[in-house]
Protein backbone atom coordinates (compact mmCIF):
# COMPACT_ATOMS: atom_id res chain seq x y z
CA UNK A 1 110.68 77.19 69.68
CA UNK A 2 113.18 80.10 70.97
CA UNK A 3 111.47 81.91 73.63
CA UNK A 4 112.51 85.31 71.64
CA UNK A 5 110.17 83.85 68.93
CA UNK A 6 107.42 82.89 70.79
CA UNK A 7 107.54 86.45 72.67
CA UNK A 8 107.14 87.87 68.77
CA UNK A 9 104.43 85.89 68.28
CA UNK A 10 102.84 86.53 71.53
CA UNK A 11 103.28 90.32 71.37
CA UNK A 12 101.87 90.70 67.91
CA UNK A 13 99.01 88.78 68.96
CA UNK A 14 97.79 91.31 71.95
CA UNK A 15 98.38 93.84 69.51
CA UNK A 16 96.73 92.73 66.79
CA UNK A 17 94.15 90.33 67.95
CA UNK A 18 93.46 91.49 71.55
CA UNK A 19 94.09 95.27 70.27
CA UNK A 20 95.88 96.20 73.75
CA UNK A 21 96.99 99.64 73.40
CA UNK A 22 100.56 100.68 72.16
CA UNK A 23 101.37 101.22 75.86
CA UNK A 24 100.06 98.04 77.35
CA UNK A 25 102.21 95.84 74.57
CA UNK A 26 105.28 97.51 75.60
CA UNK A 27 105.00 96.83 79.05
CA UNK A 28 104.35 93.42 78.44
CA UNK A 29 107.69 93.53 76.06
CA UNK A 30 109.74 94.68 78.51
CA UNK A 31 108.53 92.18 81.17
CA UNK A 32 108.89 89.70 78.72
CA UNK A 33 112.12 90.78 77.29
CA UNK A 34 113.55 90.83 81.10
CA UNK A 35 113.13 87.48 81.37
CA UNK A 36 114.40 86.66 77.67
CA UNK A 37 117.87 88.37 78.83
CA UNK A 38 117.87 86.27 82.15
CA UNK A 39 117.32 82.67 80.52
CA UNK A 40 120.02 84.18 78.34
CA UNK A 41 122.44 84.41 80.97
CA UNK A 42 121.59 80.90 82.29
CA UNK A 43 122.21 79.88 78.58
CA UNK A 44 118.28 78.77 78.35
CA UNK A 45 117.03 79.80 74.75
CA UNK A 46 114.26 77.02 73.86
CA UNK A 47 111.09 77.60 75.53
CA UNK A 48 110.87 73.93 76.48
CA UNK A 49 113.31 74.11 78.44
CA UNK A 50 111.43 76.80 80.82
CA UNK A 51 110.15 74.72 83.96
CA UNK A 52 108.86 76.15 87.40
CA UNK A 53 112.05 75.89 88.72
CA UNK A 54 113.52 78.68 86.53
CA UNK A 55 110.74 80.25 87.26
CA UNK A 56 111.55 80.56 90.86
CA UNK A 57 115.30 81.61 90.09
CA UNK A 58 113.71 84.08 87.93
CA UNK A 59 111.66 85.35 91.25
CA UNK A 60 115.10 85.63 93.26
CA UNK A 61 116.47 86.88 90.43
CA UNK A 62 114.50 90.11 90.03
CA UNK A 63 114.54 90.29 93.95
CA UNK A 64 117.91 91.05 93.69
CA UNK A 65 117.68 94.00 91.50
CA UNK A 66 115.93 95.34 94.11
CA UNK A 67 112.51 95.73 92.28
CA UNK A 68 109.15 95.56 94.67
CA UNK A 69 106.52 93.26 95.07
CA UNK A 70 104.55 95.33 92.85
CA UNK A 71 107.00 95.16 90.03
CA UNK A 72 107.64 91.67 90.43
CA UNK A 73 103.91 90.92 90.28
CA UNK A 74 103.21 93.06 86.94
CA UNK A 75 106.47 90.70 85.38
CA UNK A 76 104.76 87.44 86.64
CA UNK A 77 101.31 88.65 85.18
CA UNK A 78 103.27 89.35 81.36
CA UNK A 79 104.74 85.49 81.89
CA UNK A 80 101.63 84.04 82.78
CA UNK A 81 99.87 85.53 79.74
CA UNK A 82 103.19 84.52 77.53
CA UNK A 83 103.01 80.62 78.89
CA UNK A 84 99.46 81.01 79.40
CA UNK A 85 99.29 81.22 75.18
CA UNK A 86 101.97 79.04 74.65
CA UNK A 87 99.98 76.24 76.09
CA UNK A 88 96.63 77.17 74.78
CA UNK A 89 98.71 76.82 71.29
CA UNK A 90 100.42 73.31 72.17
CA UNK A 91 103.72 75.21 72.01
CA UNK A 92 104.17 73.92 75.99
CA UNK A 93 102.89 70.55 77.25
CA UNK A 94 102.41 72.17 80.59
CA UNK A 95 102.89 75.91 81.97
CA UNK A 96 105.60 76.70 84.30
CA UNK A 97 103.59 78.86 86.09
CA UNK A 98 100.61 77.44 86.78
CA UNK A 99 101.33 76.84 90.51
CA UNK A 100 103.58 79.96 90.90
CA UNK A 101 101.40 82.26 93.16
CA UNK A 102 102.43 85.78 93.51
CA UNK A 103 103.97 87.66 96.33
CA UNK A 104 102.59 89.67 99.24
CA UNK A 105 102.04 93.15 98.09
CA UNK A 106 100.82 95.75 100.24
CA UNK A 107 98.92 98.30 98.55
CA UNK A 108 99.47 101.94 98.80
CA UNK A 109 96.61 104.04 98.88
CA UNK A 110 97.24 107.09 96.13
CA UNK A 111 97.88 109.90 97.49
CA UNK A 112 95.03 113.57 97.29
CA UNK A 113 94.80 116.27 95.87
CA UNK A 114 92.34 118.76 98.20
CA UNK A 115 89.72 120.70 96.08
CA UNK A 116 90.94 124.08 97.75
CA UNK A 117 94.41 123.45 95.81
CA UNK A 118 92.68 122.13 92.88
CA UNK A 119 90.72 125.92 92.49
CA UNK A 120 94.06 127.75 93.22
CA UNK A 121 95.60 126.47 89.88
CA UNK A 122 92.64 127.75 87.76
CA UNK A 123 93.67 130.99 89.27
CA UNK A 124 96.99 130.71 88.93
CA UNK A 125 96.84 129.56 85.55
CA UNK A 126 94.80 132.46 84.79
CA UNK A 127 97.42 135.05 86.67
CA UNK A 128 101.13 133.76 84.88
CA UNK A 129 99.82 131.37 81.81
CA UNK A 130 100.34 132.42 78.53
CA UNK A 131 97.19 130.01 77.33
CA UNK A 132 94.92 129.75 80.54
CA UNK A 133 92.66 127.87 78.92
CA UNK A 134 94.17 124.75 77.85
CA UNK A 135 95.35 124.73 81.33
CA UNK A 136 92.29 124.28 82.72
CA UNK A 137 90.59 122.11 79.96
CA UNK A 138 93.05 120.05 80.54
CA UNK A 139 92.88 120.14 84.28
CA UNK A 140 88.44 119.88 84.29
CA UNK A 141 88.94 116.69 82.07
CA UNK A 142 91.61 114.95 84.21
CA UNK A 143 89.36 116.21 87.43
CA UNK A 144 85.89 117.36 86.55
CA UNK A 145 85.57 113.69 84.43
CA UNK A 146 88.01 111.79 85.92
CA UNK A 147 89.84 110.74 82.53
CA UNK A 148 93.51 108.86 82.22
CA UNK A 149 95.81 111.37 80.60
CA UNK A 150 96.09 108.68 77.62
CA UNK A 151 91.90 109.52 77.16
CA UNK A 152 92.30 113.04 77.49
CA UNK A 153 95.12 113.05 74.83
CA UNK A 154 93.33 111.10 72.30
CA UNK A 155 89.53 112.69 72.46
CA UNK A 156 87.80 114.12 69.24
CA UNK A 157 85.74 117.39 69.24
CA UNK A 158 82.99 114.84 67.89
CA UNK A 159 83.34 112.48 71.42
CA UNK A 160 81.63 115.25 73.26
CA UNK A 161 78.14 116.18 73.10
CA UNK A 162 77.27 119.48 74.65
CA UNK A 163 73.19 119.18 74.93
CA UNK A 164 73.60 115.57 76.24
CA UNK A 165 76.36 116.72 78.58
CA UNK A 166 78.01 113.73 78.08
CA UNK A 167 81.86 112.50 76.59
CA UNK A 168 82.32 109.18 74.39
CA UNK A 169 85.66 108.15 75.54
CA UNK A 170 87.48 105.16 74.18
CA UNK A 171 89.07 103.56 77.53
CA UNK A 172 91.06 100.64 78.13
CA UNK A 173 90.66 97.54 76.11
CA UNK A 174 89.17 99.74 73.43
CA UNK A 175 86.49 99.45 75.51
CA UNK A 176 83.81 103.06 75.16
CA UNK A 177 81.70 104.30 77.73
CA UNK A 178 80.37 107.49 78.57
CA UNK A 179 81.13 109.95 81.13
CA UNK A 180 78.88 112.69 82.26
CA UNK A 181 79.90 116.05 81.90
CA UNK A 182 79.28 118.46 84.49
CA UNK A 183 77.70 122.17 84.17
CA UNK A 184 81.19 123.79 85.44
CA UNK A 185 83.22 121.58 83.03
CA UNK A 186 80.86 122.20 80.05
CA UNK A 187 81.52 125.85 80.88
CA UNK A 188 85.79 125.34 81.16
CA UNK A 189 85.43 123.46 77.93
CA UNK A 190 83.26 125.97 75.74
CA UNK A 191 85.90 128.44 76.95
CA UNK A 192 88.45 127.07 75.57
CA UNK A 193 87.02 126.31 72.43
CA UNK A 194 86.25 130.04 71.76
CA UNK A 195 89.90 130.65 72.71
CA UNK A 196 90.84 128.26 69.40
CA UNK A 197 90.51 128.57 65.72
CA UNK A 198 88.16 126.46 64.45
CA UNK A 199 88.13 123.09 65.30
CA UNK A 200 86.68 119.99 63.18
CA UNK A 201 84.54 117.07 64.71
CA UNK A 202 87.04 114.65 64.01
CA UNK A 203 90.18 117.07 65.20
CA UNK A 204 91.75 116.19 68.15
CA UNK A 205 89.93 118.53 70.95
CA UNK A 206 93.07 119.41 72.73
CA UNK A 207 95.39 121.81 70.81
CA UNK A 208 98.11 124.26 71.63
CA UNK A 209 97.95 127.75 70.48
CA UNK A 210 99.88 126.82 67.18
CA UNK A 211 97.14 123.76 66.45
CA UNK A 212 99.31 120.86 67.69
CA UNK A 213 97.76 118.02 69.48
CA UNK A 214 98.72 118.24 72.98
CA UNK A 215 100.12 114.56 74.13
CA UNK A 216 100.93 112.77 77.49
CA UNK A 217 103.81 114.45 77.52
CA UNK A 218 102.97 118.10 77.22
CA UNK A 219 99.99 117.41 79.41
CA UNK A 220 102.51 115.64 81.98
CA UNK A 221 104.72 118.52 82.02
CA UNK A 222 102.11 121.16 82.01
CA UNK A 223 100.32 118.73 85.25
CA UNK A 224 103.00 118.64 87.13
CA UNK A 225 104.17 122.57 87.01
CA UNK A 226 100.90 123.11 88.49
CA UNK A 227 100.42 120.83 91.55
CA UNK A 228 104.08 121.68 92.43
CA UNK A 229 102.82 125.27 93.08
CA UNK A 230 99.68 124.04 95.11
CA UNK A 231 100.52 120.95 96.57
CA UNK A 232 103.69 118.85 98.07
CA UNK A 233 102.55 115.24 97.48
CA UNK A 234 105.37 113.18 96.43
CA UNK A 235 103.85 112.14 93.01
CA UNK A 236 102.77 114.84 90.42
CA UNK A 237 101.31 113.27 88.04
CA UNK A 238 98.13 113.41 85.84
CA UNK A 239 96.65 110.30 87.39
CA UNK A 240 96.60 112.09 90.92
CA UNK A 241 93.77 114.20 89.76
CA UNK A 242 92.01 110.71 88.87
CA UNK A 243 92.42 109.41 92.20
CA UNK A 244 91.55 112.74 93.62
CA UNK A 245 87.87 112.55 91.72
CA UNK A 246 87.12 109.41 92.46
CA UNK A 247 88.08 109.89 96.30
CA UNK A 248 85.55 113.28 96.39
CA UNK A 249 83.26 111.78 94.62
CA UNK A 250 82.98 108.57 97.36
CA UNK A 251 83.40 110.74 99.91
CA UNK A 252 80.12 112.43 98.96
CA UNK A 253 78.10 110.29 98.84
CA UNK A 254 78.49 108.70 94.95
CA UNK A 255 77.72 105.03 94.38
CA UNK A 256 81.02 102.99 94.42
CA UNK A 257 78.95 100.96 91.13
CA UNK A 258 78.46 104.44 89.75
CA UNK A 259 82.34 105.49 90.14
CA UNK A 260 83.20 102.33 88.59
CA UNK A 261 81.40 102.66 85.42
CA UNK A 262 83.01 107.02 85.12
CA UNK A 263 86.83 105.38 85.74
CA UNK A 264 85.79 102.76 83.38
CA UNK A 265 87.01 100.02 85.60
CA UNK A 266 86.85 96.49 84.65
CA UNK A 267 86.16 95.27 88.30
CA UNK A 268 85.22 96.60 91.29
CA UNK A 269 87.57 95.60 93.01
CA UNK A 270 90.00 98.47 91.18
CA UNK A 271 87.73 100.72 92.48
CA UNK A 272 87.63 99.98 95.92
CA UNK A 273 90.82 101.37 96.83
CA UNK A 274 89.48 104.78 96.78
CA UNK A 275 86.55 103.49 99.65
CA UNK A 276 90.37 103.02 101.57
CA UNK A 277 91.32 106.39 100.80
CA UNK A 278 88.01 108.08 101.96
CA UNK A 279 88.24 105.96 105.13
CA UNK A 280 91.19 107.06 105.87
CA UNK A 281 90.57 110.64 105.20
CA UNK A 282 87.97 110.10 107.91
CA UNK A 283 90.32 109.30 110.37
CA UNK A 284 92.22 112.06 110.38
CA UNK A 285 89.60 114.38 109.84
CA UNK A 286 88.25 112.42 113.92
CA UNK A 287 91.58 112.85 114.81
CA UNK A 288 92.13 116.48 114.02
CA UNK A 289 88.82 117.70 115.55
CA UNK A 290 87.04 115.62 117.21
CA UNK A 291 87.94 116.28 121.47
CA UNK A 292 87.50 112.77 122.38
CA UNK A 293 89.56 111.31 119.76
């Protein structure tokens, strides 16, 4: 079988069988499709012909573009799950991989947004924004519930229940839980649905002033406008806000079980990197003010 073929195959079935999201398949396409173009160039095009050996000129292969550890180990973890199904089908006799191990990565810890910068764009927002309150829906969900942008896009009026003060948010995997919602968020959110015409159950709960749907992309641009007015971390995005809920939330006191379940991680171990970030935060908290440090 042509590797192209198999990758078809493969693909469709996380799509359609798994039901990975849109976004998760086309990573794993383009990880896969990397490697299609370099067996290409070594004029490999069965997938019999894949052993651990071009494997391992695949690994110095993507070293030399330059790409880090990080990178490299997201385009092992697509081959392993390609190979990985290509032997569970008898397509492969053995997999290639299957005593590959993956390189040394050190972690960086995401970076924080402080709370103090966080309030300063709700009155910014409300000073030089044409529709204040989108802003800030937009902001309490990414913050106040510590949702992915991708959640925040794709929640109903119906996924939030206002006397259970609660949100029904389809994650990851498909996968629903539900995420409490806070006094101060219910508040930002009611706002903003007075500022709207009506909106059904099963609308879309964000909407621009003209009814659109907002997407990643609006909420991207429209995220990153306002931390470059508070803040000068290097990274702007929506996901910063996640990190920077999860971080205040360990750092007062929350259960690391607890934050799990609201970031609707799939093992703790995800979560854990925040107990880094509040650790560190520590440190230079003692170091700023404490006079034996």
């Amino acid at each position: 079988m042509r590797i192209s073929d198999l990758s078809d195959i493969y693909l469709d079935h996380l799509k359609n069988i798994k039901r990975y999201s849109d976004n998760t398949v086309k990573s794993y396409s383009e990880d896969i499709n990397t490697f299609i173009e370099f067996c290409s160039e070594k004029n490999i095009q069965e997938v019999e012909h894949i052993t651990e050996k071009i494997i391992k000129f695949f690994l110095i292969y993507l070293n030399a573009k330059k790409l880090n550890s990080k990178s490299i180990i997201r385009s092992l973890s697509s081959l392993r799950g390609l190979f990985k199904f290509a032997y569970k089908k008898n397509i492969l006799q053995a997999n290639p991989l299957e005593y590959i191990s993956n390189p040394k990565s050190m972690r960086k810890l995401p970076e924080v947004l402080n709370l103090d910068a966080f309030l300063r764009i709700y009155k910014i927002a409300e000073e030089e924004d044409k529709d204040p309150f989108l802003v800030k829906a937009i902001f309490e969900l990414m913050y106040g519930c510590a949702l992915r942008v991708s959640e925040v896009c794709n929640m109903k009026l119906g996924d939030i229940d206002f006397d259970r003060k609660s949100i029904r948010i389809l994650g990851k995997g498909n996968k629903t839980r539900f995420v409490p919602l806070g006094s101060k968020s219910e508040g930002i959110l009611q706002n903003y649905l007075a500022s709207r015409d009506k909106i059904k159950i099963s609308d879309k709960f964000l909407k621009t002033k003209k009814g659109d749907g907002v997407n990643s992309k609006l909420a991207y641009r429209i995220v990153h406008k306002y931390l470059s007015k508070v803040s000068d971390i290097k990274k702007k995005s929506p996901h910063i806000l996640r990190h920077s809920a999860a971080t205040h939330m360990l750092d007062n006191g929350a259960d690391l079980r607890a934050v799990k379940e609201i970031l609707g991680h799939e093992n703790l171990s995800t979560t854990q990197i925040y107990t880094h970030v509040s650790v560190e935060r520590l440190k230079n908290i003692y170091k700023k003010s404490h006079p034996k440090s």
